[in-house]
C-alpha atoms as a PDB file:
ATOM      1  CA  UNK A   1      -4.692  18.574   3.855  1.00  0.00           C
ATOM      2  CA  UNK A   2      -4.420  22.338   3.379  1.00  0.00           C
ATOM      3  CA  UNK A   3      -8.293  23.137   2.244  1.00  0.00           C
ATOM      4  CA  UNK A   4      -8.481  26.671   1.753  1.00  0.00           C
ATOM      5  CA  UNK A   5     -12.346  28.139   1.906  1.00  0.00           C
ATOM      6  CA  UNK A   6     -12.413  28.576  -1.519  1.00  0.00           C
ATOM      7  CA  UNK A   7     -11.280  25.301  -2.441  1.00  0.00           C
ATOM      8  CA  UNK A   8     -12.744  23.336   0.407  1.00  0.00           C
ATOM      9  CA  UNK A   9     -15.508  20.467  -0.895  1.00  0.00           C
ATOM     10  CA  UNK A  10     -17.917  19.085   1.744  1.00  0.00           C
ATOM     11  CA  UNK A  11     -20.537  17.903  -0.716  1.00  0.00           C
ATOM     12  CA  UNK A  12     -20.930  13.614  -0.080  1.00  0.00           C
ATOM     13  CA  UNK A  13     -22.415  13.205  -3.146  1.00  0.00           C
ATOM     14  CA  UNK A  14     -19.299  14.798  -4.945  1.00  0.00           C
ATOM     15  CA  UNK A  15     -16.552  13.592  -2.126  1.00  0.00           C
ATOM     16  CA  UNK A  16     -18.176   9.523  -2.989  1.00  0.00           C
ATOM     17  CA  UNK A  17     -18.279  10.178  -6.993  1.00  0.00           C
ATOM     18  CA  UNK A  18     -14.309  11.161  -6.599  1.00  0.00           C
ATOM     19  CA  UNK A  19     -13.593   8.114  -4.351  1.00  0.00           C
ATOM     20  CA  UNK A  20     -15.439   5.818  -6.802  1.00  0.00           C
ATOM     21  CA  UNK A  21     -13.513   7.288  -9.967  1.00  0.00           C
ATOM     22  CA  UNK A  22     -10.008   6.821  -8.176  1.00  0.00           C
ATOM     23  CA  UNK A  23      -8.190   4.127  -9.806  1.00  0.00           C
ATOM     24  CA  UNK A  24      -6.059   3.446  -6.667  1.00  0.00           C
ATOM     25  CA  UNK A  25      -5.489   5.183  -3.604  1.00  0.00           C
ATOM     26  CA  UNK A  26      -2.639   5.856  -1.169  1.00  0.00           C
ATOM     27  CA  UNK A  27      -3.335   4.049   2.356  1.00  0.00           C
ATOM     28  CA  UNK A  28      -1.448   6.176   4.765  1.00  0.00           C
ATOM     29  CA  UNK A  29      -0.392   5.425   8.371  1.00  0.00           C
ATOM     30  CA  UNK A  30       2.315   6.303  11.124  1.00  0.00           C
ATOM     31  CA  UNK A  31       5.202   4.555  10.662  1.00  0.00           C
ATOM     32  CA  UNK A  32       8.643   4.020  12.434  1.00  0.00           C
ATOM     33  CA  UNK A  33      11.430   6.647  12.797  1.00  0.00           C
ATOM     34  CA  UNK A  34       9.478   9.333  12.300  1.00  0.00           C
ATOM     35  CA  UNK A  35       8.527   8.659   8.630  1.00  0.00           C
ATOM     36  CA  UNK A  36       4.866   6.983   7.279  1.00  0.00           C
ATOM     37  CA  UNK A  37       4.447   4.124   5.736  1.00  0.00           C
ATOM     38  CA  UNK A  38       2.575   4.017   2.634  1.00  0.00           C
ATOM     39  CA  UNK A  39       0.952   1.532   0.399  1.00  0.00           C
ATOM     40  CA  UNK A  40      -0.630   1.778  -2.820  1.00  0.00           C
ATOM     41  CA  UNK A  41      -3.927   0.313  -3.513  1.00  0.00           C
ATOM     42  CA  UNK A  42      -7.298  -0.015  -4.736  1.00  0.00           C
ATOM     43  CA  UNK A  43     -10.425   0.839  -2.242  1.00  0.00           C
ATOM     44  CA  UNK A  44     -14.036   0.414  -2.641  1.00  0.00           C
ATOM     45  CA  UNK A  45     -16.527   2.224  -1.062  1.00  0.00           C
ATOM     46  CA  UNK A  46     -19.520   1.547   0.851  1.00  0.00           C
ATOM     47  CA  UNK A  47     -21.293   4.336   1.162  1.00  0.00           C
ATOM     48  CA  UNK A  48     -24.085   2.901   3.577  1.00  0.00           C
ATOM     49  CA  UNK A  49     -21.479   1.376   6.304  1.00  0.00           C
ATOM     50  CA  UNK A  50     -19.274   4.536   5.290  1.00  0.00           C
ATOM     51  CA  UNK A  51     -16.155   2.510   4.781  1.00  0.00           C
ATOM     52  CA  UNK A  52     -13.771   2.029   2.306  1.00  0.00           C
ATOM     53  CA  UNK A  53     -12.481  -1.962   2.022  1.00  0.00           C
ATOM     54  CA  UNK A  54      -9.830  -3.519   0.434  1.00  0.00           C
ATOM     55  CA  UNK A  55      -6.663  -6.051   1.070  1.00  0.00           C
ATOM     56  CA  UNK A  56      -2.665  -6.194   1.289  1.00  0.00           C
ATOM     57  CA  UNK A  57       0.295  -8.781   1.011  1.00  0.00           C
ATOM     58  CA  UNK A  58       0.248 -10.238   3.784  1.00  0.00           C
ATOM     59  CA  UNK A  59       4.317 -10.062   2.819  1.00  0.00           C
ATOM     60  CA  UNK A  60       3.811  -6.378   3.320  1.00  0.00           C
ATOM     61  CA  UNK A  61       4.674  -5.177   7.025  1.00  0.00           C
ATOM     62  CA  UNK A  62       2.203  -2.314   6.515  1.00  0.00           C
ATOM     63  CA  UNK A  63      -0.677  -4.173   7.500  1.00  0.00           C
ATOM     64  CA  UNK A  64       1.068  -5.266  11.117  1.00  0.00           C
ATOM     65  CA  UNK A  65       2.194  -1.866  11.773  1.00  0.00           C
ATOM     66  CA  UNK A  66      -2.090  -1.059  10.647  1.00  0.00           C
ATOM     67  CA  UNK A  67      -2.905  -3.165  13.595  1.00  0.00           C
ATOM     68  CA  UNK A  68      -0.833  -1.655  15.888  1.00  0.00           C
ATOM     69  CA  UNK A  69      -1.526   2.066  15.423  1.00  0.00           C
ATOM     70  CA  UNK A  70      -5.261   1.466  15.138  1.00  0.00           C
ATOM     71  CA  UNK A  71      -5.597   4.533  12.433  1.00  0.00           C
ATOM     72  CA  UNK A  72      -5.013   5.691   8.729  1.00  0.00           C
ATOM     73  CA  UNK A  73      -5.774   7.963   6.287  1.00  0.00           C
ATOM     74  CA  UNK A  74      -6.871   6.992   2.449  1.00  0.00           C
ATOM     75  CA  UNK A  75      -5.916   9.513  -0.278  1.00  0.00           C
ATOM     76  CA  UNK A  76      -7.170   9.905  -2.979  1.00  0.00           C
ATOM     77  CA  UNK A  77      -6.593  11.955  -6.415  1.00  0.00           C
ATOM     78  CA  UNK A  78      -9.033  13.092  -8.936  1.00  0.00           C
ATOM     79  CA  UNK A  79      -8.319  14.662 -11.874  1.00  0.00           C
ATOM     80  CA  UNK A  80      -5.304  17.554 -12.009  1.00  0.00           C
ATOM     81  CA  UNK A  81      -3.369  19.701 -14.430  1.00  0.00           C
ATOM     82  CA  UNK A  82      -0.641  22.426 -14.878  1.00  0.00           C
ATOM     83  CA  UNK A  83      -2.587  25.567 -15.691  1.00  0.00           C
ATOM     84  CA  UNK A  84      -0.352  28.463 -17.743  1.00  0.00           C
ATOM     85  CA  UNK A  85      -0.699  31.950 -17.444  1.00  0.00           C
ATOM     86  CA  UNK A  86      -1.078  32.474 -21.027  1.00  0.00           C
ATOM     87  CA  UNK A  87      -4.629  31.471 -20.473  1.00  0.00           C
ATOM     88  CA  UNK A  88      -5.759  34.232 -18.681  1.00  0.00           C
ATOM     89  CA  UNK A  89      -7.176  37.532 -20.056  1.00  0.00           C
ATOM     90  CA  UNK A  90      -6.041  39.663 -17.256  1.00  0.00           C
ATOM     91  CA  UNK A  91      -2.576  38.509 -18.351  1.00  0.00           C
ATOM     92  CA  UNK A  92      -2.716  41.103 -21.672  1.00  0.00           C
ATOM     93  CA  UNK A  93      -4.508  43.758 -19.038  1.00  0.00           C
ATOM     94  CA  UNK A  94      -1.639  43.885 -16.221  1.00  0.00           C
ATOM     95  CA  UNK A  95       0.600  40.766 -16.583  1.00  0.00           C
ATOM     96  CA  UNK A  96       0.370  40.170 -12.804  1.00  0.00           C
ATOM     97  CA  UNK A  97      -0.638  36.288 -13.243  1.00  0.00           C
ATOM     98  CA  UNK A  98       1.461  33.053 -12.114  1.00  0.00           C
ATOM     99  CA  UNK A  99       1.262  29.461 -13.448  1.00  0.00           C
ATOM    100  CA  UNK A 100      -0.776  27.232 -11.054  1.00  0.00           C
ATOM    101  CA  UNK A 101      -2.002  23.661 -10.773  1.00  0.00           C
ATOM    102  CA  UNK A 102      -5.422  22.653 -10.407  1.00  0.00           C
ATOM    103  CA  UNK A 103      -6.890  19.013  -9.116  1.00  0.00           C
ATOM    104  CA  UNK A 104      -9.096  17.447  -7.137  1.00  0.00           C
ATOM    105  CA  UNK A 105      -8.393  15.132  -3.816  1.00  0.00           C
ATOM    106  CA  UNK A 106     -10.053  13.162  -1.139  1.00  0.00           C
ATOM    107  CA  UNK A 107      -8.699  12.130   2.341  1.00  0.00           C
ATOM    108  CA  UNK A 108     -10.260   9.578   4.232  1.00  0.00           C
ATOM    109  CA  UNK A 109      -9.502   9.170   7.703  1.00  0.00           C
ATOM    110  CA  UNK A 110     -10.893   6.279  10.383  1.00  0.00           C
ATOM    111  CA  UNK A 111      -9.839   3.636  12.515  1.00  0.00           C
ATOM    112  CA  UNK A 112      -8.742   0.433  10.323  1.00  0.00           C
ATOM    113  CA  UNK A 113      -9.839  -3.465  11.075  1.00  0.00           C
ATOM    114  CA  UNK A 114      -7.369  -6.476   9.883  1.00  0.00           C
ATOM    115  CA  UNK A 115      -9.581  -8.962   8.332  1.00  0.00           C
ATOM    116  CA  UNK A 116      -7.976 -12.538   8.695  1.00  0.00           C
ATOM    117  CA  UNK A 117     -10.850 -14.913   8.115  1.00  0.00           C
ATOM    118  CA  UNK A 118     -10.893 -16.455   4.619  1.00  0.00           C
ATOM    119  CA  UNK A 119     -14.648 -16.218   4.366  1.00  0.00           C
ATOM    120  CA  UNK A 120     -14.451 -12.437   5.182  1.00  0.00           C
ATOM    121  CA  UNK A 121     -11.790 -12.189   2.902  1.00  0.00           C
ATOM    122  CA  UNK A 122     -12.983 -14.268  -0.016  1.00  0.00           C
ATOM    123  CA  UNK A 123     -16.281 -11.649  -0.180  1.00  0.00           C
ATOM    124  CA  UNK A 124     -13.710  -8.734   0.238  1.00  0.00           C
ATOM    125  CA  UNK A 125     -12.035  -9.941  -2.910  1.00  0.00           C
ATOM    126  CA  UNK A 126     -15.158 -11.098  -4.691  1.00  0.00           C
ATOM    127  CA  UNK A 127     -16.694  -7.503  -4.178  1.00  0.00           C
ATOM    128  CA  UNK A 128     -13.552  -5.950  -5.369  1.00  0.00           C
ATOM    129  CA  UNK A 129     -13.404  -8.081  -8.666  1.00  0.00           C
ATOM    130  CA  UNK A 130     -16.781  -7.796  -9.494  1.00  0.00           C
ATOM    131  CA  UNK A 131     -16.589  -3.712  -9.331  1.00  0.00           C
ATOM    132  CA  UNK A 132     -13.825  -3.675 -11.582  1.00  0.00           C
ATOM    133  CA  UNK A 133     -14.802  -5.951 -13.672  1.00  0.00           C
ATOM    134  CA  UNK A 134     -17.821  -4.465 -14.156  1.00  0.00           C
ATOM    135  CA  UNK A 135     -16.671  -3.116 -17.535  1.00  0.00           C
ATOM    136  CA  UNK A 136     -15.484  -5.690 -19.134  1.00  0.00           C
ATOM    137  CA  UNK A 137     -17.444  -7.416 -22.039  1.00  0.00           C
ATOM    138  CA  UNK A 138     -17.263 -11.010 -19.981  1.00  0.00           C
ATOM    139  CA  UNK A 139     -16.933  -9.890 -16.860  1.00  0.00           C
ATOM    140  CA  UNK A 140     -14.680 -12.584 -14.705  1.00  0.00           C
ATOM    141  CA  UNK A 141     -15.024 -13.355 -11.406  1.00  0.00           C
ATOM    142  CA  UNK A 142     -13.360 -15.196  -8.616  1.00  0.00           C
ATOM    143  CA  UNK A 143     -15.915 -18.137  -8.567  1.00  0.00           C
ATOM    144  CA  UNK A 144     -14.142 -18.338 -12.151  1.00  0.00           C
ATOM    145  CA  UNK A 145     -10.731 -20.171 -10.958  1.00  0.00           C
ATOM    146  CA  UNK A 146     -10.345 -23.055  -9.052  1.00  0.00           C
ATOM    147  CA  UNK A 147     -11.869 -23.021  -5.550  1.00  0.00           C
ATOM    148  CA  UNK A 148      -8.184 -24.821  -3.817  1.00  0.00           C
ATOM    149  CA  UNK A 149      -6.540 -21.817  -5.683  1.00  0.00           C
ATOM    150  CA  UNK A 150      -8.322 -19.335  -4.504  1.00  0.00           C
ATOM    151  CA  UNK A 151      -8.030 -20.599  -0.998  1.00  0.00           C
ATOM    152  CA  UNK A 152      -4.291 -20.852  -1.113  1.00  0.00           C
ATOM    153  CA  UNK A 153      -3.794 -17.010  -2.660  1.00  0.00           C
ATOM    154  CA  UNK A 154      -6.359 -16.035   0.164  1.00  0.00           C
ATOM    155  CA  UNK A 155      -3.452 -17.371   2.706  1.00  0.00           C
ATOM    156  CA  UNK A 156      -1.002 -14.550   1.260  1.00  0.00           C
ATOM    157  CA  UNK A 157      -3.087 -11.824   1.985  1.00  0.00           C
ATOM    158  CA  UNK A 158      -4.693  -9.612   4.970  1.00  0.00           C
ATOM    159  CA  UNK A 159      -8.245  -7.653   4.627  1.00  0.00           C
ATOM    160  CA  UNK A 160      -9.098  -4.313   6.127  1.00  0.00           C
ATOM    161  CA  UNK A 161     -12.101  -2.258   6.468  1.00  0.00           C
ATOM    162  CA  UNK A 162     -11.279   2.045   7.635  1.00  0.00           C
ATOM    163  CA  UNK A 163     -14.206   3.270   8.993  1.00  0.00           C
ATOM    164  CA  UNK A 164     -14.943   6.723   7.595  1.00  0.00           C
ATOM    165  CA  UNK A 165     -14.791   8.991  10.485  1.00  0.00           C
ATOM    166  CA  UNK A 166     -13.460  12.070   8.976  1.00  0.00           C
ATOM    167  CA  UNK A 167     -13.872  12.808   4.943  1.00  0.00           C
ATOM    168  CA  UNK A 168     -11.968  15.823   3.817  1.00  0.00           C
ATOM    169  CA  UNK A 169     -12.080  17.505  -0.149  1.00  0.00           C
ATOM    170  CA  UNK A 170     -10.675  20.147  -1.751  1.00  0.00           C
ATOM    171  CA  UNK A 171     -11.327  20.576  -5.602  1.00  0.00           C
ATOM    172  CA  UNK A 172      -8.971  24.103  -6.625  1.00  0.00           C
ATOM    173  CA  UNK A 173     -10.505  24.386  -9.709  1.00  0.00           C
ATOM    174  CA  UNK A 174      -9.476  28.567 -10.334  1.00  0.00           C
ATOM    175  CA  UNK A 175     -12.379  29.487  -7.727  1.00  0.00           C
ATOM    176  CA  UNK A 176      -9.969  32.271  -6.821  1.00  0.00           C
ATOM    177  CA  UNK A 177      -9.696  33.601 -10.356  1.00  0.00           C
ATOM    178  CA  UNK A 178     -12.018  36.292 -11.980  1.00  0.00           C
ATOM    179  CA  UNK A 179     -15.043  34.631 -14.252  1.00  0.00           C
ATOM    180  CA  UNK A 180     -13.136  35.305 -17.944  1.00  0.00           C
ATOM    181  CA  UNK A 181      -9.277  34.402 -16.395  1.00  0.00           C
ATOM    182  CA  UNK A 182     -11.473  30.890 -15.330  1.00  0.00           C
ATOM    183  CA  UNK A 183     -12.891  29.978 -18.552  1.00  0.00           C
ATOM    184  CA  UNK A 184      -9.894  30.620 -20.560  1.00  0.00           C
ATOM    185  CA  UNK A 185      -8.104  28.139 -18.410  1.00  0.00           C
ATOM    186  CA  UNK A 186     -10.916  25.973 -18.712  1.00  0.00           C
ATOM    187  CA  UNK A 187     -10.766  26.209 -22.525  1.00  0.00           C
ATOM    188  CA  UNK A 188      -6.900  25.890 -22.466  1.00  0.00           C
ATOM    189  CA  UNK A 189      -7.296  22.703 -20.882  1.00  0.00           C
ATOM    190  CA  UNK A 190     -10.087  21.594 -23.217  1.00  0.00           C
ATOM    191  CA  UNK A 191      -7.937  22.561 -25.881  1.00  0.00           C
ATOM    192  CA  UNK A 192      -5.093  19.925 -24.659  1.00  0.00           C
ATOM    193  CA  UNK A 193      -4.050  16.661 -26.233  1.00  0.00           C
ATOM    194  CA  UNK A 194      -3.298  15.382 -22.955  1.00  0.00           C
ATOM    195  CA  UNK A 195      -6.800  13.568 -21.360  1.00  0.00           C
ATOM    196  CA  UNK A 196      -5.653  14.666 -17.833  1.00  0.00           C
ATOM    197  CA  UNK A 197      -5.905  18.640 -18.937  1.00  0.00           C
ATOM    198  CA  UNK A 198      -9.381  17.566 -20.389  1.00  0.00           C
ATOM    199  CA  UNK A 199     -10.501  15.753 -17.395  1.00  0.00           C
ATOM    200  CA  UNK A 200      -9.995  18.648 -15.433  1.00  0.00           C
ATOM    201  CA  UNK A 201     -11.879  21.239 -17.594  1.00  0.00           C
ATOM    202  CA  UNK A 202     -14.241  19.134 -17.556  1.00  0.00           C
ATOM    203  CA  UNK A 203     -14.237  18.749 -13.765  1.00  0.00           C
ATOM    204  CA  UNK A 204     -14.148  22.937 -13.934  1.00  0.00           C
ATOM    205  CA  UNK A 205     -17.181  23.218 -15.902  1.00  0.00           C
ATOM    206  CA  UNK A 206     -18.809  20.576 -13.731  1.00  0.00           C
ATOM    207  CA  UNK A 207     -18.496  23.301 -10.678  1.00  0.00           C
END
């Protein structure tokens, strides 16, 4: 990922808050004919181990190709938005402005582990449940349905754990912009009926 100085973001505190508030990642990997292969899904982090852990379809030929190439890299996206020009100040002073978007992301890259054994992959999916249940009034959890069930939709799915070697951020949140042109697109995006513009002026005025 292209982190430019201004942009970079090395803080762990900040780099674990964004990879907790992703909603699912992208689980990247090198692939045949010259082209990745991708998979979409959710990741939970332990901060003390420094991995991220979560499961696949066993169906899904990603997690084979996983073992093979030993290595992948975790994206993921925090919030983002188009940012006009209009927003600016300097834009009545000299007109020399350009639309731009702003967001945050995370990439985490490590060796990856298959997981195989139902044991290891009944707590994989009981961790995973209770986090996002979490929320919920009732909270439901896996000891919730039928113990042969659970055992037989264990069968159709793999486990893996990426060890955290390398954790990159970048947050371009109009660091590059004078202190006025950044708080009108702050307030532009405040101003928005969208809740992705608002998450992101609120990320701005988080710094």
């Amino acid at each position: 990922m292209y982190t430019p100085t201004a942009f970079r973001e090395d803080r762990p505190e900040i780099l674990h808050a964004l990879i907790r508030e992703a909603r699912l990642a992208l689980l990247v990997s090198n692939g045949a004919g010259g082209l990745p292969d991708i998979t979409h899904l959710p990741l939970t982090l332990d901060a003390g181990q420094g991995v991220l852990i979560g499961h696949l379809a066993r169906a899904n030929p990603h997690w084979t190709a996983l073992r093979e190439v030993g290595r992948a890299i975790a994206v993921f996206q925090g919030a983002e938005a188009y940012v006009s020009p209009n927003w600016y100040p300097s834009k009545a002073e000299h007109h020399r402005v350009l639309p731009t978007w702003n967001y945050e992301a995370v990439h985490a890259e490590g060796p990856v582990e298959i997981i195989e054994d139902a044991a290891r992959l009944h707590a994989i999916v009981s961790h995973l449940t209770a986090e996002k249940e979490a929320a919920q009034p009732r909270p439901w959890s896996v000891a919730d349905a039928p113990e042969g069930f659970v055992a037989g939709q264990l069968k159709g799915i793999v486990g893996l754990v990426l060890r955290i070697e390398q954790l990159t951020g970048k947050r371009k949140l109009s660091q590059n912009r004078t202190a006025p042109d950044r708080a009108g697109a702050t307030a532009g995006l405040a101003a928005s009926a969208d809740p992705r513009d608002r998450a992101t002026a609120a990320a701005m005025q988080r710094g």
